[in-house]
Structure formats: C-alpha cells, structure tokens
C-alpha atoms as a PDB file:
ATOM      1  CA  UNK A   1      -6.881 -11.213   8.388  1.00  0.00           C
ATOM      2  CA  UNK A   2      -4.781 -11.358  11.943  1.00  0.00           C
ATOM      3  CA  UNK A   3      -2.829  -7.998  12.627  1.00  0.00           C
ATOM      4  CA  UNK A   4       0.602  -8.126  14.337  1.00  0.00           C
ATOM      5  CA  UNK A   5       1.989  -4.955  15.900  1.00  0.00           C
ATOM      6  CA  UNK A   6       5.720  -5.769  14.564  1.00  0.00           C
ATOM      7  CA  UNK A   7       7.402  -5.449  11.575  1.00  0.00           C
ATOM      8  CA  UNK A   8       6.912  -8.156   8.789  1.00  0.00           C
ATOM      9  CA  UNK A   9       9.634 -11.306   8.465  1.00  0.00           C
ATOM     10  CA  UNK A  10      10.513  -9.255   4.919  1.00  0.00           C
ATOM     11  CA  UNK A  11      11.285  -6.012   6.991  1.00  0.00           C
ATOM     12  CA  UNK A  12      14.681  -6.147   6.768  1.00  0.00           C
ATOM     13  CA  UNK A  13      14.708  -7.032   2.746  1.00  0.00           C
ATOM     14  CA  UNK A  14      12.614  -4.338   2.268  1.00  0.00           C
ATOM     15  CA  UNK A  15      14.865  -1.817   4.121  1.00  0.00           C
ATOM     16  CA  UNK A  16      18.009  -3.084   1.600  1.00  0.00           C
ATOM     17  CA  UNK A  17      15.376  -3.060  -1.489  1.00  0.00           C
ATOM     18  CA  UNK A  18      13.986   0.194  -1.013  1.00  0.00           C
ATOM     19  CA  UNK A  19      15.052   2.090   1.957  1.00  0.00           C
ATOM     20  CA  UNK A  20      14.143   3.065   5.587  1.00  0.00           C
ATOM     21  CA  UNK A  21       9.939   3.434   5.035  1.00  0.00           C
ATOM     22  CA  UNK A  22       8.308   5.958   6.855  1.00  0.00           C
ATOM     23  CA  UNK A  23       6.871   5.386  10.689  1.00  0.00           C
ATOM     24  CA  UNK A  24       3.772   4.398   9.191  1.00  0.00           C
ATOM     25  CA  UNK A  25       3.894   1.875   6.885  1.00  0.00           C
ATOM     26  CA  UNK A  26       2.163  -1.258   7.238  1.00  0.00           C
ATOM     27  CA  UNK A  27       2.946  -4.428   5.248  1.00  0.00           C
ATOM     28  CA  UNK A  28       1.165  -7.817   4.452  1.00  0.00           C
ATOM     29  CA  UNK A  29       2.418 -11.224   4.169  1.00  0.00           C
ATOM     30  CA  UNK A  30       0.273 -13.703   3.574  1.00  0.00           C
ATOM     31  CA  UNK A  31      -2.839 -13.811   5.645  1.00  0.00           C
ATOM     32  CA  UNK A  32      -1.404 -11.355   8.428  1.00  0.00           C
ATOM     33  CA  UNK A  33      -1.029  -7.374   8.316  1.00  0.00           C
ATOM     34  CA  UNK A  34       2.082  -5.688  10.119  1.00  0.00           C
ATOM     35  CA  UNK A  35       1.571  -2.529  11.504  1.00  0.00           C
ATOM     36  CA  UNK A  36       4.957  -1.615  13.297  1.00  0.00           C
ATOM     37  CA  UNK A  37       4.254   1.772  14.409  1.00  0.00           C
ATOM     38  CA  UNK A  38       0.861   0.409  16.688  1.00  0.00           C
ATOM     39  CA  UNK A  39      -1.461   2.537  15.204  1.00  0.00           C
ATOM     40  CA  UNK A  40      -4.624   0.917  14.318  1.00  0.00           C
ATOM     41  CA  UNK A  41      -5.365   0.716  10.174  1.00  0.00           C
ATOM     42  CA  UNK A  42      -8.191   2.186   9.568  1.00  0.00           C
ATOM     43  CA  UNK A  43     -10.641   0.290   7.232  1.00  0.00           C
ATOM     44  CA  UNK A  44      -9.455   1.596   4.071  1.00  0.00           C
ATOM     45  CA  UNK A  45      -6.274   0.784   4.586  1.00  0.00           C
ATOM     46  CA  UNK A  46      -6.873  -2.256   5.492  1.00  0.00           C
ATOM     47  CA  UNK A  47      -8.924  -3.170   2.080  1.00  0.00           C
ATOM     48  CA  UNK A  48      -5.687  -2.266   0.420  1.00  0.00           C
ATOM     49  CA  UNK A  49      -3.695  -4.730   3.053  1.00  0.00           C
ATOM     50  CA  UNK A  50      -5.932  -6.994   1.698  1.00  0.00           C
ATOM     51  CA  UNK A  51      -5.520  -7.047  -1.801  1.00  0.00           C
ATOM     52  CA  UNK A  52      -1.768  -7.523  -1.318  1.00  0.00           C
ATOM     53  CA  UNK A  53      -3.017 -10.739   0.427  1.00  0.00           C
ATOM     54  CA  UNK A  54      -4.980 -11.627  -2.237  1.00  0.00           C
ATOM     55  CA  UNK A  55      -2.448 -10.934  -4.915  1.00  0.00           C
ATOM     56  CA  UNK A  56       0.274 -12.821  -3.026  1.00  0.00           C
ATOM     57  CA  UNK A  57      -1.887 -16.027  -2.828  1.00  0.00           C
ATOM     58  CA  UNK A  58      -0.595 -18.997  -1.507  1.00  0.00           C
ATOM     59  CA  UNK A  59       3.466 -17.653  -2.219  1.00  0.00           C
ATOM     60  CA  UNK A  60       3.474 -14.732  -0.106  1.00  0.00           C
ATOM     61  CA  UNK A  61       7.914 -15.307  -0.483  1.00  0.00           C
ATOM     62  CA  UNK A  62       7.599 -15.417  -4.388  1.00  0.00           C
ATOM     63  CA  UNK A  63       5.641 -12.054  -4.509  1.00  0.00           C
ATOM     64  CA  UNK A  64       7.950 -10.511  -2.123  1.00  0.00           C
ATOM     65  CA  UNK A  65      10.537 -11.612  -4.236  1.00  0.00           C
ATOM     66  CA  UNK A  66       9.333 -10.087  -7.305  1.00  0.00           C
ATOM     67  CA  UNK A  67       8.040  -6.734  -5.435  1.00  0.00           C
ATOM     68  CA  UNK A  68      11.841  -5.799  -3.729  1.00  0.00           C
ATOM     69  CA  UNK A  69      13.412  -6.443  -7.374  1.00  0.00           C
ATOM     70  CA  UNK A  70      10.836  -5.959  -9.952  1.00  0.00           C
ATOM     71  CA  UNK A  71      10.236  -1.739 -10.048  1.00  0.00           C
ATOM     72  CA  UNK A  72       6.852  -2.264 -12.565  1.00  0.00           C
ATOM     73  CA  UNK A  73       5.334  -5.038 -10.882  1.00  0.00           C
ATOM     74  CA  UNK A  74       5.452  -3.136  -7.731  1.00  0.00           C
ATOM     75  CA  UNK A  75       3.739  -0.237  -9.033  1.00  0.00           C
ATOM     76  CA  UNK A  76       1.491  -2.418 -10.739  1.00  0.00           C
ATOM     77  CA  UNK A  77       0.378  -3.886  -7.353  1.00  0.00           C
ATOM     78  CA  UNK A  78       0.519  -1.001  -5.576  1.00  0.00           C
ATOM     79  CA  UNK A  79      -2.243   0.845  -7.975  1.00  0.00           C
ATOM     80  CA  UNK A  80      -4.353  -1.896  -7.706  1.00  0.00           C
ATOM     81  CA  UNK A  81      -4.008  -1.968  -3.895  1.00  0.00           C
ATOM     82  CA  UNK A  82      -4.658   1.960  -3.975  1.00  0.00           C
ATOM     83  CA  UNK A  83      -7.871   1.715  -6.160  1.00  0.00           C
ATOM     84  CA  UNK A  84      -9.587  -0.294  -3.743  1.00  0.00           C
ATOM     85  CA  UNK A  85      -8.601   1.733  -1.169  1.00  0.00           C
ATOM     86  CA  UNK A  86      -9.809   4.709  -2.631  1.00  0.00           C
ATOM     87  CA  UNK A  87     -13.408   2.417  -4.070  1.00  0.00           C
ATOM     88  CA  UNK A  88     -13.272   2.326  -0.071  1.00  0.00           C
ATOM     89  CA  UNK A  89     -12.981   5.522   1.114  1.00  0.00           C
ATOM     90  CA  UNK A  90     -15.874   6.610  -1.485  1.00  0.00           C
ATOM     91  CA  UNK A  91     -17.890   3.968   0.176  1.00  0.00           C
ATOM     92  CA  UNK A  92     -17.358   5.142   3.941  1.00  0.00           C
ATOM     93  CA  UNK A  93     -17.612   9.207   3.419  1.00  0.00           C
ATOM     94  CA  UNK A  94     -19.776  11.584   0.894  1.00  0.00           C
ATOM     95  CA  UNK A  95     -17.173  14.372   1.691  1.00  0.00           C
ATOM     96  CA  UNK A  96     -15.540  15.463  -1.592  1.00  0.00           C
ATOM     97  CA  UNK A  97     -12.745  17.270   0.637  1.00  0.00           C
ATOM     98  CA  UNK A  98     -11.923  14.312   2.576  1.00  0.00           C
ATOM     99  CA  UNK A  99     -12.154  12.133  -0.367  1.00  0.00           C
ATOM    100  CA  UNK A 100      -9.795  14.523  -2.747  1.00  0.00           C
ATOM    101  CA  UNK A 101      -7.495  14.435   0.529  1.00  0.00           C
ATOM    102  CA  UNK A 102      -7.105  10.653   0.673  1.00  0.00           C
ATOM    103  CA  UNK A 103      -6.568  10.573  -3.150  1.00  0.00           C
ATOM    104  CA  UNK A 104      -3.507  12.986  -2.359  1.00  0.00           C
ATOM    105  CA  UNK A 105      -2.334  11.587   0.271  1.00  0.00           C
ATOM    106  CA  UNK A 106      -2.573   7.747  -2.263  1.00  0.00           C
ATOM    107  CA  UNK A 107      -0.520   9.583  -4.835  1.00  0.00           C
ATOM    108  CA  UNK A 108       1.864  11.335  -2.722  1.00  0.00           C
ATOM    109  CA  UNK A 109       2.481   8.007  -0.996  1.00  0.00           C
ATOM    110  CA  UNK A 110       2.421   5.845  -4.897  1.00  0.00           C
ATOM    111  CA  UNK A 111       4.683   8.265  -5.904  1.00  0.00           C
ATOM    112  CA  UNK A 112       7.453   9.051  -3.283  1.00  0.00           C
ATOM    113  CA  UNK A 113      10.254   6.890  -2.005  1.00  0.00           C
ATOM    114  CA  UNK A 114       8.584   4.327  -0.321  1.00  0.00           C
ATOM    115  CA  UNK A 115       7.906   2.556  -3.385  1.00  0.00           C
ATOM    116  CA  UNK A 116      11.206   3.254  -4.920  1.00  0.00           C
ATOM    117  CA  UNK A 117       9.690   6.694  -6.441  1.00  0.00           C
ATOM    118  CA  UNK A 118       8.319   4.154  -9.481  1.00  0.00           C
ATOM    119  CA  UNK A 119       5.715   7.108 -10.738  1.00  0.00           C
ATOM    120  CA  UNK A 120       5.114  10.468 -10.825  1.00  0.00           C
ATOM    121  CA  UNK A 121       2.309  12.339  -8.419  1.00  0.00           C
ATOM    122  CA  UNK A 122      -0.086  13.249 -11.566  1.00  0.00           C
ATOM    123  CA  UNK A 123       0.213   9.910 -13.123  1.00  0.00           C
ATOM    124  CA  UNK A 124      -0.400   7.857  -9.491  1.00  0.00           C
ATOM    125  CA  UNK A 125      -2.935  10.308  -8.651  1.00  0.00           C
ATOM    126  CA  UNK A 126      -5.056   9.624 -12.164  1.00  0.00           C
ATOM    127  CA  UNK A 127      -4.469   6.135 -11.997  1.00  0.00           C
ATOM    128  CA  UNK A 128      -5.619   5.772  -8.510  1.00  0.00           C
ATOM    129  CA  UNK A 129      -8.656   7.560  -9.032  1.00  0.00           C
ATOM    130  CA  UNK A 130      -8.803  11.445  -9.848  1.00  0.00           C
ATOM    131  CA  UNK A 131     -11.329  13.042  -8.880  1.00  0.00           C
ATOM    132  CA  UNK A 132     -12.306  11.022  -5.817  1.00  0.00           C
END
C-alpha cells in the first residue's frame, strides 16, 4: 500500500458525514493510506488501513458511499478493521499492559465521535477483543 501525507479525496464528505475527526486520523481509499497529520502509522494501524482496502475492493467510491450514510455498516467495518489490529498488536508485544492499553484506546476510538458514536465503549471494547 502507497502512503500519502494529505488528506483523502473523501475528506471533505467525511467532515459533512461525520464531523471534524481528530488530528490523527488516517483514512484509506483504495490501494493508498492518508495520513494528514504526518505521523508515521505504526504497523498495527496500518493492518487495520488495510482491511479497509480490502473491504473496499475494486469500488473504493461505493464503500465510501455506504460508510458516510450507512451508521451499521460502518461499525460493522470498523470492528473488523479493529480486530485485526488488535490480532496485530498481540502479535508484535507479550505486554498485557500495553496490549489492554491499545484495546482501550480501539474502543474509546470505535466508540466516540469519530465514527458517528455508532457503539458504546463496553460493547466496542468486547467486540474488538477484551481481554487483549
């Protein structure tokens, strides 16, 4: 996957959809991750950049276009996007405090207003992963 340092060609949708997202979100369309704020993704997050790539396919537009208007599909995608990122943090550390951190910090994210507040902190945080 190529990674731009700009926001995405959806940015602007996305603000309307949802709102202002925080400083440092990051975004995927199509084969390319966004990462407006410069900061570089660290491999985690980029496993969960990739599954939006997968899930969008060959129609990154027609995803995007169900994501900004559909509330369930975007949580749907978004827990699937956060359980491999999780699968990858487990992968890359053996630290149960770092681990149970980056599960919090998943289900604070899942379930705050980036994503349109679509779930709750206890339900994002068990389907994400609990325990991690």
């Amino acid at each position: 996957m190529k990674i731009l340092y700009e926001k995405p060609p959806v940015y602007d949708r996305i603000v309307k959809a949802i709102g202002t997202p925080p400083e440092g979100a990051i975004y995927t369309y199509g084969d390319t991750i966004y990462v407006p704020s410069g900061r570089t993704p660290d491999k985690a997050l980029i496993t969960h950049e990739e599954t939006h790539s997968l899930q969008q396919g060959n129609y990154p537009e027609v995803w995007w276009n169900r994501y900004l208007k559909d509330v369930e599909f975007r949580a749907e995608q978004e827990l699937a996007a956060y359980r491999m990122q999780i699968e990858a943090v487990k992968r890359t550390t053996r630290d149960k405090h770092k681990r149970g951190a980056a599960l919090e910090h998943m289900a604070r994210a899942m379930s705050g207003p980036m994503y349109g507040n679509v779930i709750s902190y206890l339900d994002a945080w068990k389907a994400i992963g609990g325990y991690a």
